[in-house]
Protein backbone atom coordinates (compact mmCIF):
# COMPACT_ATOMS: atom_id res chain seq x y z
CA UNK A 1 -49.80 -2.87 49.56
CA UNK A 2 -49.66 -1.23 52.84
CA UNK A 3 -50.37 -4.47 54.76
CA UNK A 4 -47.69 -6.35 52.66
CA UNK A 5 -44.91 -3.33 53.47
CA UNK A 6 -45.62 -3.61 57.33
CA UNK A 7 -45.71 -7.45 57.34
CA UNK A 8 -42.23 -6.96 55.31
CA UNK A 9 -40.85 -4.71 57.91
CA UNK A 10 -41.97 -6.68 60.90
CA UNK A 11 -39.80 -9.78 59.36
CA UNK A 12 -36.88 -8.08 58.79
CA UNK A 13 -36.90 -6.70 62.19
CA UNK A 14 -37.11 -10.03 63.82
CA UNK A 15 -34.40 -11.32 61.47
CA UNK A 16 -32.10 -8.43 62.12
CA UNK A 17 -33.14 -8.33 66.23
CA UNK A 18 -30.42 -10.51 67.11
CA UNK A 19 -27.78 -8.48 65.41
CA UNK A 20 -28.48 -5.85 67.32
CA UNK A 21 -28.42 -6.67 70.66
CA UNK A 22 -31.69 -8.58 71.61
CA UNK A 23 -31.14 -11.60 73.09
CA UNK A 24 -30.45 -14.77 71.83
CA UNK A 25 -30.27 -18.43 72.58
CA UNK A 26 -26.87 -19.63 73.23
CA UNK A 27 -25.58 -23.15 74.05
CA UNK A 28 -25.27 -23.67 77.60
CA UNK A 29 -21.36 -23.51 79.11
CA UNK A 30 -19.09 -26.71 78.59
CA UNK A 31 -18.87 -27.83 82.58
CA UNK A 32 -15.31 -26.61 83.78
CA UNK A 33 -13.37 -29.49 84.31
CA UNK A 34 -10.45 -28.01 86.64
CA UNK A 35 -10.81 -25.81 89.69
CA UNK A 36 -9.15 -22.31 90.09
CA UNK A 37 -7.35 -23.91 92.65
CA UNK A 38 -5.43 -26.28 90.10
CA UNK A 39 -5.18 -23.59 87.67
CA UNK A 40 -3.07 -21.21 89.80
CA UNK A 41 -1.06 -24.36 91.01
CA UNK A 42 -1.90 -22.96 94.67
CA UNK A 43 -2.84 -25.31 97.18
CA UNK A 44 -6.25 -26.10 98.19
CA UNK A 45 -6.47 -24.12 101.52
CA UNK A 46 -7.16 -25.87 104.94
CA UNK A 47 -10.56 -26.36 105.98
CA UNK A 48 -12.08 -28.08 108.96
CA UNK A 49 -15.69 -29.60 108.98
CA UNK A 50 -17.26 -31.63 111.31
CA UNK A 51 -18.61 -35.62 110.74
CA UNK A 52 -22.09 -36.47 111.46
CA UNK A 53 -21.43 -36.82 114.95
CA UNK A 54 -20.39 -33.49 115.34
CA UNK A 55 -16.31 -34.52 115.77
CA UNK A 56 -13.80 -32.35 113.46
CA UNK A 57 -12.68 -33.12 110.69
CA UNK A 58 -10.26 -31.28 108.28
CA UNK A 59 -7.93 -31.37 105.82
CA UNK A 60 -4.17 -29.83 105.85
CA UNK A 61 -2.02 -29.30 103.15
CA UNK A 62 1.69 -30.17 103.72
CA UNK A 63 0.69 -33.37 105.27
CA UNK A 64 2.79 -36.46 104.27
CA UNK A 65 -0.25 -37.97 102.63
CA UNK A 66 -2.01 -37.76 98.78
CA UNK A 67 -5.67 -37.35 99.34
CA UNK A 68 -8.58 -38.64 97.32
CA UNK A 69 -11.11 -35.92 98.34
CA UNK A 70 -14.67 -36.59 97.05
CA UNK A 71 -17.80 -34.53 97.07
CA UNK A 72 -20.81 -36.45 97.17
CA UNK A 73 -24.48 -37.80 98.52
CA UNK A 74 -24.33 -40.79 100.81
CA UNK A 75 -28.24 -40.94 101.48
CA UNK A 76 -29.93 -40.09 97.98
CA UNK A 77 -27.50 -40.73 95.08
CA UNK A 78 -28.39 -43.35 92.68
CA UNK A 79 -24.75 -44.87 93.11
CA UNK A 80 -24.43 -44.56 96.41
CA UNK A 81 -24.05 -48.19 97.44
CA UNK A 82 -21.61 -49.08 94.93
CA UNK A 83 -19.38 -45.21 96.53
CA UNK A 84 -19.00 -46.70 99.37
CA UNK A 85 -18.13 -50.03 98.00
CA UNK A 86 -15.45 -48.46 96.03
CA UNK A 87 -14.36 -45.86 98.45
CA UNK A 88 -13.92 -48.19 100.69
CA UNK A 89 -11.54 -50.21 98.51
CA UNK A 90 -9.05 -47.60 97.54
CA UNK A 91 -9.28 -46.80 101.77
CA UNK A 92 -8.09 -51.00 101.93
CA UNK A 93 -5.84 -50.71 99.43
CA UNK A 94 -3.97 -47.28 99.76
CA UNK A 95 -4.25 -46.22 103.02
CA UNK A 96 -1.34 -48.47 103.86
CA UNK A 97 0.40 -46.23 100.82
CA UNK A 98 0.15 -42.57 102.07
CA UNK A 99 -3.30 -42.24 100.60
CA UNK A 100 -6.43 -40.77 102.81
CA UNK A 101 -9.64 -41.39 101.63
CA UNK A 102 -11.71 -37.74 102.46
CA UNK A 103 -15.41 -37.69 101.66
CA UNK A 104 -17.35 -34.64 101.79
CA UNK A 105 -21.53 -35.44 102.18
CA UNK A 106 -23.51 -33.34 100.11
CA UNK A 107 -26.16 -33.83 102.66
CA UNK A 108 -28.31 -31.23 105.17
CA UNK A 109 -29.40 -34.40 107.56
CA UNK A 110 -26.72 -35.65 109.54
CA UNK A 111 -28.72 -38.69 110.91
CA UNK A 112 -29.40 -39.29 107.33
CA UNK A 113 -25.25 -39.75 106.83
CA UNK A 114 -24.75 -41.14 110.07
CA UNK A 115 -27.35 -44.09 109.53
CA UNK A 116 -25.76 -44.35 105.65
CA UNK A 117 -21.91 -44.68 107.47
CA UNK A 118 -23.15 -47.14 110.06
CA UNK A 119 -24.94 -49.30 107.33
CA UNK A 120 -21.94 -49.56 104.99
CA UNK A 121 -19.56 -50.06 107.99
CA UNK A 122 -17.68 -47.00 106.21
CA UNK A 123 -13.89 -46.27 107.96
CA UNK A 124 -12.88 -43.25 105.74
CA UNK A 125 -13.33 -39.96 106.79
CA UNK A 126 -16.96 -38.43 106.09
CA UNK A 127 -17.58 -34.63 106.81
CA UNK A 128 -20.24 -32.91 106.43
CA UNK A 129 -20.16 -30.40 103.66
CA UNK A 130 -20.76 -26.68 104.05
CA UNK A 131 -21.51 -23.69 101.34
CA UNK A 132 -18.26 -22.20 101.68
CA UNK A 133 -16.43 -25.03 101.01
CA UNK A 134 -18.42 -26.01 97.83
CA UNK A 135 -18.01 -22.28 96.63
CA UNK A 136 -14.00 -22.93 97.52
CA UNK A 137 -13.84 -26.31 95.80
CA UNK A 138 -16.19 -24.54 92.24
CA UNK A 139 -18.21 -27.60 93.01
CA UNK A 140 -20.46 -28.30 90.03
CA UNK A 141 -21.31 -31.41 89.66
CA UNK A 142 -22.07 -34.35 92.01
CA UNK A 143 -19.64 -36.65 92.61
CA UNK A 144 -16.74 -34.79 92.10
CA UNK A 145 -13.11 -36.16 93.06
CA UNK A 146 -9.37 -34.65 93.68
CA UNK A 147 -6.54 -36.39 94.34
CA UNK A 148 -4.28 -33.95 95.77
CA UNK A 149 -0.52 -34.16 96.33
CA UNK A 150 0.69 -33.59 99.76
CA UNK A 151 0.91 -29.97 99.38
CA UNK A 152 -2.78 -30.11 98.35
CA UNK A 153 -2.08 -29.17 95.15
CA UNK A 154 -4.73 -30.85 92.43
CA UNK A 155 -3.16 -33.55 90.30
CA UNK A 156 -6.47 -34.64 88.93
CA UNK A 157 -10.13 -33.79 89.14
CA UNK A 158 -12.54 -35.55 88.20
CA UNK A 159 -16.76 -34.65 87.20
CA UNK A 160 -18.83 -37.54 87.17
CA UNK A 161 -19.05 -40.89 88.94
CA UNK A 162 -15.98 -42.51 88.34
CA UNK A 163 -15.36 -46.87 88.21
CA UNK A 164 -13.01 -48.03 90.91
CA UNK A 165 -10.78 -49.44 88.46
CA UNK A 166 -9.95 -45.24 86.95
CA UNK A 167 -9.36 -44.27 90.23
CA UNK A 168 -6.97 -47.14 91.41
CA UNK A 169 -4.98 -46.23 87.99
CA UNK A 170 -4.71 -42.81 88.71
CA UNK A 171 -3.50 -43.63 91.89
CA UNK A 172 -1.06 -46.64 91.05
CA UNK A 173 0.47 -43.77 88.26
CA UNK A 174 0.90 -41.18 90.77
CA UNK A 175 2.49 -43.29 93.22
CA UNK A 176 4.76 -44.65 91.46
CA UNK A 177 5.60 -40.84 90.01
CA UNK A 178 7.46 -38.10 91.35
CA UNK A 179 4.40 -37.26 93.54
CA UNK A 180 4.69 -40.38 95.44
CA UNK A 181 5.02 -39.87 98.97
């Protein structure tokens, strides 16, 4: 009888455990899909990087230009040949519109990114990413893409390779909205 008591005692323990206090199993966080940045409506702040070759490159808000900003890896993502296609693209087809093209390399080699710009012929801006700025942009996911208004402000951001065909909508709506330049 003894035996059954404690066996008895050491179940409800275990089923009450979690009630108080122990620790439990818990569905991992839903990714966030907005940055503080667009929550507060505050621009995204300048920041100035440097391209595989060492030149500067940064980003200003208040310029006269929208900005497709996108975090990424040139040299080991799956996609990354069909990125640069379509980056490429929206640089042909909006950079005559007030649109930059702004790619951030997730990468620590710059030879790596240099050798993956030179391949792909690539004429949009590619900086090398730093810690700070992923920790300023909440990066959480590669890719990850902004377009930004001119102020910098986040219209839409985007987790998750994204077709060419979403991201030449978003911009055709926003350009022909009141955040057109």
């Amino acid at each position: 009888m003894r035996h059954a008591l404690s066996i008895l005692g050491i179940l409800l323990t275990l089923a009450f455990l979690p009630a108080c206090g122990g620790k439990t199993r818990s569905a991992p966080p839903e990714p966030q899909q907005t940055s503080m940045v667009r929550e507060t409506g505050s621009p995204l702040p300048a920041f100035s990087l440097k391209d595989a070759d060492g030149n500067p490159i940064g980003f200003t808000p208040g310029t006269d230009e929208l900005t497709v900003l996108e975090v990424w890896a040139p040299t080991w993502f799956e996609q990354a040949e069909e990125q640069f296609r379509r980056l490429e693209e929206l640089h042909e087809r909006f950079g005559n519109r007030g649109v930059r093209v702004l790619c951030l390399a997730y990468e620590a080699q710059p030879a790596q990114v240099r050798q993956a710009i030179e391949k792909h012929a690539a004429l949009f801006d590619v900086a090398l990413g730093e810690e700070p700025t992923w920790e300023m942009l909440e990066l959480q996911s590669l890719p990850t893409t902004w377009i930004l208004d001119r102020e910098g402000r986040t219209i839409e951001r985007l987790e998750g390779f994204q077709p060419l065909e979403t991201l030449e909508k978003s911009l055709e709506e926003i350009l022909s909205g009141p955040h057109a330049p």
